[in-house]
Protein backbone atom coordinates (compact mmCIF):
# COMPACT_ATOMS: atom_id res chain seq x y z
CA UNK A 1 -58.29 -34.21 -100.34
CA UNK A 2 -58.10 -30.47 -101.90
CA UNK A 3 -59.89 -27.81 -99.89
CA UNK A 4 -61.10 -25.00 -101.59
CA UNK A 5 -62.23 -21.92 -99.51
CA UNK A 6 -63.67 -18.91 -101.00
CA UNK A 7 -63.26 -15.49 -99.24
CA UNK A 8 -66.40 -13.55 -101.67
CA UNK A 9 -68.42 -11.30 -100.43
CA UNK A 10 -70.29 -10.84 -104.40
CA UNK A 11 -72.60 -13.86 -104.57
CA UNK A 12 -71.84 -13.80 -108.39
CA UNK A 13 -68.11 -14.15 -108.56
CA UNK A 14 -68.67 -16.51 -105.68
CA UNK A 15 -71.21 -18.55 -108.12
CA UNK A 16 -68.67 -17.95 -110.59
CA UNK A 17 -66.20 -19.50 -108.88
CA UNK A 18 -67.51 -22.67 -107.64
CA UNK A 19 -68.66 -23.27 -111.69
CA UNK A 20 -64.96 -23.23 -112.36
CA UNK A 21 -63.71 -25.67 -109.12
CA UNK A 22 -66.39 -28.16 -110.12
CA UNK A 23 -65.43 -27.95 -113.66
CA UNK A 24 -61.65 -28.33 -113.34
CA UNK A 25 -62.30 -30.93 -110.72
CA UNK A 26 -64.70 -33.20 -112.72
CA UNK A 27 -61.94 -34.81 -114.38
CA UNK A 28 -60.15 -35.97 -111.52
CA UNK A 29 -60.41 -38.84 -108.81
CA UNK A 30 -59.37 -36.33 -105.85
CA UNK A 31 -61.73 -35.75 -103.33
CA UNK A 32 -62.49 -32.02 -102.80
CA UNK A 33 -64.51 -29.63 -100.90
CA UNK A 34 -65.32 -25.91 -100.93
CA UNK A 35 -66.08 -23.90 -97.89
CA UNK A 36 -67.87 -20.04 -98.61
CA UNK A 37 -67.16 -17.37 -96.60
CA UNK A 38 -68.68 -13.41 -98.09
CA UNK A 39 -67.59 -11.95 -94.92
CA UNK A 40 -64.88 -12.12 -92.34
CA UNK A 41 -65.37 -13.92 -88.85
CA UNK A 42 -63.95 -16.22 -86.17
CA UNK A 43 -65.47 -18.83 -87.80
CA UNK A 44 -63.13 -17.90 -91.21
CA UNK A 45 -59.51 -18.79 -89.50
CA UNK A 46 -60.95 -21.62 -86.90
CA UNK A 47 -62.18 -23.49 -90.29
CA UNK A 48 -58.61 -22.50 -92.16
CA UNK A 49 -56.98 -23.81 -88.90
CA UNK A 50 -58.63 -26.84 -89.05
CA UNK A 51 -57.74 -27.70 -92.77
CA UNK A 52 -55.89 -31.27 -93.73
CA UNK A 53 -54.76 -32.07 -97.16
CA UNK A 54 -54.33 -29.49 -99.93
CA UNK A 55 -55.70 -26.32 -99.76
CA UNK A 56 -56.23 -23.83 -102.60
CA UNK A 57 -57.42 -20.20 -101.42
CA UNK A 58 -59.62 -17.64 -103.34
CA UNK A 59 -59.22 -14.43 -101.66
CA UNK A 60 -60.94 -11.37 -102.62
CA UNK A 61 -59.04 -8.09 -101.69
CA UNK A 62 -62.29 -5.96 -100.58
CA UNK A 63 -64.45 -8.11 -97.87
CA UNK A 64 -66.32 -6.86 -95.22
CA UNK A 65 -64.08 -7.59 -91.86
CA UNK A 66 -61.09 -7.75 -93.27
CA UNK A 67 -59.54 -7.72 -96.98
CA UNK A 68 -58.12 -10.84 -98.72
CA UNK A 69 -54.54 -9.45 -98.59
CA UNK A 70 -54.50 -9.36 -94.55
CA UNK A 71 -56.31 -12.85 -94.52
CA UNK A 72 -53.26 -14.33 -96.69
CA UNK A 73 -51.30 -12.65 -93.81
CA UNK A 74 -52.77 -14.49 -91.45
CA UNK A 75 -52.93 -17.48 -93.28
CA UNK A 76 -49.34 -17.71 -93.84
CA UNK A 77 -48.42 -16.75 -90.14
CA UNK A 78 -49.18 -20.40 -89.60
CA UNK A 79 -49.35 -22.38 -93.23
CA UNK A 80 -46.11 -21.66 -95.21
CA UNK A 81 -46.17 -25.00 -96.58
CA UNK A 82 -47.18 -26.36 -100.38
CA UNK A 83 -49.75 -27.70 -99.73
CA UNK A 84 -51.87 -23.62 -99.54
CA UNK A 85 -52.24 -22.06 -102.29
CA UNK A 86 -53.23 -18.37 -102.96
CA UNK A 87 -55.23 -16.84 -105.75
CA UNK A 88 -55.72 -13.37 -105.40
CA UNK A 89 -59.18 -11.90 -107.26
CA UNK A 90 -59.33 -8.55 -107.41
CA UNK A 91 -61.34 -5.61 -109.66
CA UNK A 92 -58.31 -3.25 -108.76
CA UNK A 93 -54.88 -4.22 -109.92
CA UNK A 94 -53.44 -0.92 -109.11
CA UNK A 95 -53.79 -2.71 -105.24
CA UNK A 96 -51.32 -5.38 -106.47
CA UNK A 97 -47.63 -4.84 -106.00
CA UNK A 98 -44.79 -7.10 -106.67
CA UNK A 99 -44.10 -7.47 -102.65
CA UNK A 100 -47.32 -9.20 -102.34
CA UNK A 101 -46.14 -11.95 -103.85
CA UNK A 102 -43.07 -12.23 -101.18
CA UNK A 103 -44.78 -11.64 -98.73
CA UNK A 104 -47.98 -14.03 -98.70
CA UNK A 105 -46.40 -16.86 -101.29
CA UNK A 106 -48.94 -15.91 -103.66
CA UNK A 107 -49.73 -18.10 -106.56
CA UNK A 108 -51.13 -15.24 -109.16
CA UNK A 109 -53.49 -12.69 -108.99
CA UNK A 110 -56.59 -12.42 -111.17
CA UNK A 111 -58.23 -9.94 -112.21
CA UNK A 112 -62.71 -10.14 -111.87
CA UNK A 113 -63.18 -8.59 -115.53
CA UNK A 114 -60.39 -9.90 -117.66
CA UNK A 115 -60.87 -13.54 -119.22
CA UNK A 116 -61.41 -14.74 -115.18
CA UNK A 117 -62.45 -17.92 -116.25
CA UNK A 118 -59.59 -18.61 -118.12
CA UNK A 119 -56.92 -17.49 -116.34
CA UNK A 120 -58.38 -18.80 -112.56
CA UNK A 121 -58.48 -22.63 -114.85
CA UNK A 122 -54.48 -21.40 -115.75
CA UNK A 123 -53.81 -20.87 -111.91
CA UNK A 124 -55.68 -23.90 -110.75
CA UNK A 125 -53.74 -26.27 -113.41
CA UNK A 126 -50.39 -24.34 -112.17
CA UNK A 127 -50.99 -25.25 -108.95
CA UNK A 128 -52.14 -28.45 -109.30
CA UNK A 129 -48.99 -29.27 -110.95
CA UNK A 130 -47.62 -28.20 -108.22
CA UNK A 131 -49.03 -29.97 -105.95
CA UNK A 132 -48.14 -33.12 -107.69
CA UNK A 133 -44.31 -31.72 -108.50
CA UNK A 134 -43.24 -33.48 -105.10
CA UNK A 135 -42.90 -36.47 -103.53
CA UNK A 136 -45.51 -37.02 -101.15
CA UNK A 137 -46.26 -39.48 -98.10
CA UNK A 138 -49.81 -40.82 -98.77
CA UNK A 139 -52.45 -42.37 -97.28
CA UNK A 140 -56.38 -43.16 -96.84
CA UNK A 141 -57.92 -42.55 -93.74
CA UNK A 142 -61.78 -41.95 -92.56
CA UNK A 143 -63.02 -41.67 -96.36
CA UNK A 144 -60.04 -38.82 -97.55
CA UNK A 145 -56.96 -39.52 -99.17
CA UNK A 146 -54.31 -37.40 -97.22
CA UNK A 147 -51.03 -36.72 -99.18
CA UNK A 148 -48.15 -34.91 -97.25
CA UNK A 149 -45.26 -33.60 -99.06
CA UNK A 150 -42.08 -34.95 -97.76
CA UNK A 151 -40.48 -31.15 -97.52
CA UNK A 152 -43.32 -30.30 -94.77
CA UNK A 153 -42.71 -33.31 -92.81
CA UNK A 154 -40.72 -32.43 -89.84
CA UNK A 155 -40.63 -36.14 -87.79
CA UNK A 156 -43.44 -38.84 -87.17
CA UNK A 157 -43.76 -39.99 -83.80
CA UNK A 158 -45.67 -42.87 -82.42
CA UNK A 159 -48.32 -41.80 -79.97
CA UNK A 160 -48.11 -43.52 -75.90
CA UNK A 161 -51.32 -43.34 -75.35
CA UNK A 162 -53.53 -44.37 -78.53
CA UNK A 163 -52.37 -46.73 -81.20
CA UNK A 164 -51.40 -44.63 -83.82
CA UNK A 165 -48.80 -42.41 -84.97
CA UNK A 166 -48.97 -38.49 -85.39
CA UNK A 167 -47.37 -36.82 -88.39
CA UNK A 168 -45.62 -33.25 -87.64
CA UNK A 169 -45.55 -30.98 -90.31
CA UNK A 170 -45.11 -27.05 -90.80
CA UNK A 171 -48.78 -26.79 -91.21
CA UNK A 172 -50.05 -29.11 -88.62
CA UNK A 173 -50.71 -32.41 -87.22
CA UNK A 174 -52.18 -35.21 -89.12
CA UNK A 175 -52.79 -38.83 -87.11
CA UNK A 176 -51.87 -41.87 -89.09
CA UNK A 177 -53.78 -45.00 -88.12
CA UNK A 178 -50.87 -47.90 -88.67
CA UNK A 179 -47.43 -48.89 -88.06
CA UNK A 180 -44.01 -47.10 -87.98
CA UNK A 181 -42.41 -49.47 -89.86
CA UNK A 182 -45.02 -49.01 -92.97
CA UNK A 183 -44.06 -45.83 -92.93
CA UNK A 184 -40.14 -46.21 -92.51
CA UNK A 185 -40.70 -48.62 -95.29
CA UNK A 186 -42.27 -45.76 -97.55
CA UNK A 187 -39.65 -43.40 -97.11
CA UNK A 188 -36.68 -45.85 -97.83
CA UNK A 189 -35.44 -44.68 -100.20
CA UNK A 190 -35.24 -40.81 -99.21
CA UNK A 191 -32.10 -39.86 -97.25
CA UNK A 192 -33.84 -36.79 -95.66
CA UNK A 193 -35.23 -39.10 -92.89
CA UNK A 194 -33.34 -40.34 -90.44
CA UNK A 195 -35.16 -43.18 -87.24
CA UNK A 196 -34.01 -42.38 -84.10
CA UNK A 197 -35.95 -44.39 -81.94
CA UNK A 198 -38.02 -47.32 -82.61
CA UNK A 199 -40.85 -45.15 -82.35
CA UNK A 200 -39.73 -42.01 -84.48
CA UNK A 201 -38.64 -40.89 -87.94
CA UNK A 202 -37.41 -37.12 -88.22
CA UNK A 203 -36.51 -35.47 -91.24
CA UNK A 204 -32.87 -34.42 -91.19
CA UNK A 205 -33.07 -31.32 -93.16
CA UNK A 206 -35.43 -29.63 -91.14
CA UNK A 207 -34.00 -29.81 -87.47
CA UNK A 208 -32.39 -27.04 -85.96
CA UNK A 209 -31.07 -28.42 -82.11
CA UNK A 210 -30.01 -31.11 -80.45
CA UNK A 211 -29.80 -31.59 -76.86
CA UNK A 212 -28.00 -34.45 -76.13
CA UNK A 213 -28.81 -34.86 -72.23
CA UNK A 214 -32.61 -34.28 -72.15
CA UNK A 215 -32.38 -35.58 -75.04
CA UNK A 216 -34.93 -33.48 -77.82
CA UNK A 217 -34.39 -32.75 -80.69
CA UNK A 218 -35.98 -29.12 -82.29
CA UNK A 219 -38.06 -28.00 -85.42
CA UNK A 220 -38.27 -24.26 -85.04
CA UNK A 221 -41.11 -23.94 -82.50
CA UNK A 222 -41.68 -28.23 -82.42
CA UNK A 223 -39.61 -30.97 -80.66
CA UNK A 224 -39.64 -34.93 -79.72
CA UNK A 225 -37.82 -36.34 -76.87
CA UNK A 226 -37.62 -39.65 -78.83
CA UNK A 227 -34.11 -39.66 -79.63
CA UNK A 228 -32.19 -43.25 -78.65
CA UNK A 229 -29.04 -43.57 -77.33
CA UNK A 230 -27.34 -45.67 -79.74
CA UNK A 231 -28.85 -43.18 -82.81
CA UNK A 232 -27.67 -39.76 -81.02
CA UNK A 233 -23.86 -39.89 -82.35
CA UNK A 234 -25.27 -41.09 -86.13
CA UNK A 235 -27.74 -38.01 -86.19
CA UNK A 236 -25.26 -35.82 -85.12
CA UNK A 237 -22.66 -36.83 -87.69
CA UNK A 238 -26.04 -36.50 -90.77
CA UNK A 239 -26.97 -33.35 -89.42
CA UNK A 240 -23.53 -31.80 -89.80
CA UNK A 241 -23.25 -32.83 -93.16
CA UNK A 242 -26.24 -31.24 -93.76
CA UNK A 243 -26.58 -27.82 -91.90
CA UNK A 244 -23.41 -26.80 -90.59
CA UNK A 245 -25.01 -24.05 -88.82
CA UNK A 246 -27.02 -26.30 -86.34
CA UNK A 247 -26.95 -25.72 -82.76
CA UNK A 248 -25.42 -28.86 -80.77
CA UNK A 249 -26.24 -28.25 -76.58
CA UNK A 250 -25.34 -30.44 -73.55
CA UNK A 251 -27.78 -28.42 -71.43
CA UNK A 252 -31.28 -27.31 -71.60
């Protein structure tokens, strides 16, 4: 599923727009939707918030509310993961500076009265590429095809109280209606992932603590308790060999 959400407050560029997304997307078998937004409300970050697949943002620097650069902001305060993408549309590229691009992971910038057509196709084909550069987890569930790159997966934890799993990433939570061992049996063959319990699979690379007595194991601001006794020593040994900065506690 690709979301598209358009931050326009100029019904024609916004017309404009949606042309283009339908055009480029005609060709393809991916689900997609695009959500409209000409000014800024609550109702613009609680529908970001919300999003599950791949997202592709068109932002336009000068909306009512707040401008396209501080929604980016805000955006990636809690996305920082492939799977958003950030055009920039703008009428005034003397706004544009290079740290922009650092500092909100922006894809391009284009500008409303130069060839816009052409060059949002260019950015849309750059980052579709992109999008399908990686190796993802994916699935079908409730009518969308969800595909999860394995870099954004932090673990995948069975749930206690509903039959299903729950798959923690940077940008969210996505619930996966099957077994762990379909999944274990997907990611075989990718030495990032690591089970330590029979009912979780974390990915190596992207812990940062281990408490050996709670036990839990920590994902910058995330953490699962699910951590077996006969797996702690292995995961300790692969996490050393691959961040030999990690932190390693006996306490809480």
């Amino acid at each position: 599923m690709i979301n598209f959400v358009i931050y326009e407050d100029e019904e024609y560029f916004s017309e404009l727009y949606r042309k283009e997304i339908h055009k480029f997307m005609c060709n393809d078998n991916d689900y997609y939707k695009i959500y409209n937004f000409n000014k800024y409300s609550d109702d613009v970050m609680e529908t970001i918030k919300k999003l599950t697949g791949q997202n592709i943002y068109i932002l336009d620097i000068e909306v009512e509310g707040k401008s396209g650069l501080d929604l980016a902001r805000d955006i990636r305060s809690f996305r920082k993961t492939m799977n958003d993408q950030i055009i920039i549309a703008t009428a005034h590229l003397d706004l544009i500076q290079n740290a922009y691009h650092k500092k909100i992971l922006m894809v391009d910038f284009v500008s409303k009265f130069d060839d816009l057509e052409s060059n949002l196709l260019a950015c849309f084909r750059d980052i579709y590429e992109t999008f399908n550069s990686n190796e993802f987890l994916s699935f079908k569930q409730d009518g969308e095809i969800i595909r999860i790159p394995y870099i954004d997966i932090l673990f995948i934890e069975k749930d206690k109280n509903e039959e299903c799993l729950f798959i923690e990433t940077e940008g969210g939570r996505f619930k996966y209606r099957g077994n762990i061992s379909k999944i274990e049996n997907m990611l075989k063959n990718d030495k990032r992932f690591f089970k330590t319990h029979r009912s979780c699979i974390v990915n190596t690379f992207k812990i940062t603590k281990i408490v050996s007595n709670v036990p839990a194991i920590y994902f910058n601001n995330k953490c699962t308790n699910c951590l077996s006794r006969d797996k702690r020593k292995e995961l300790e040994d692969i996490c050393m060999l691959s961040d030999g900065d990690l932190d390693y506690d006996d306490e809480v």
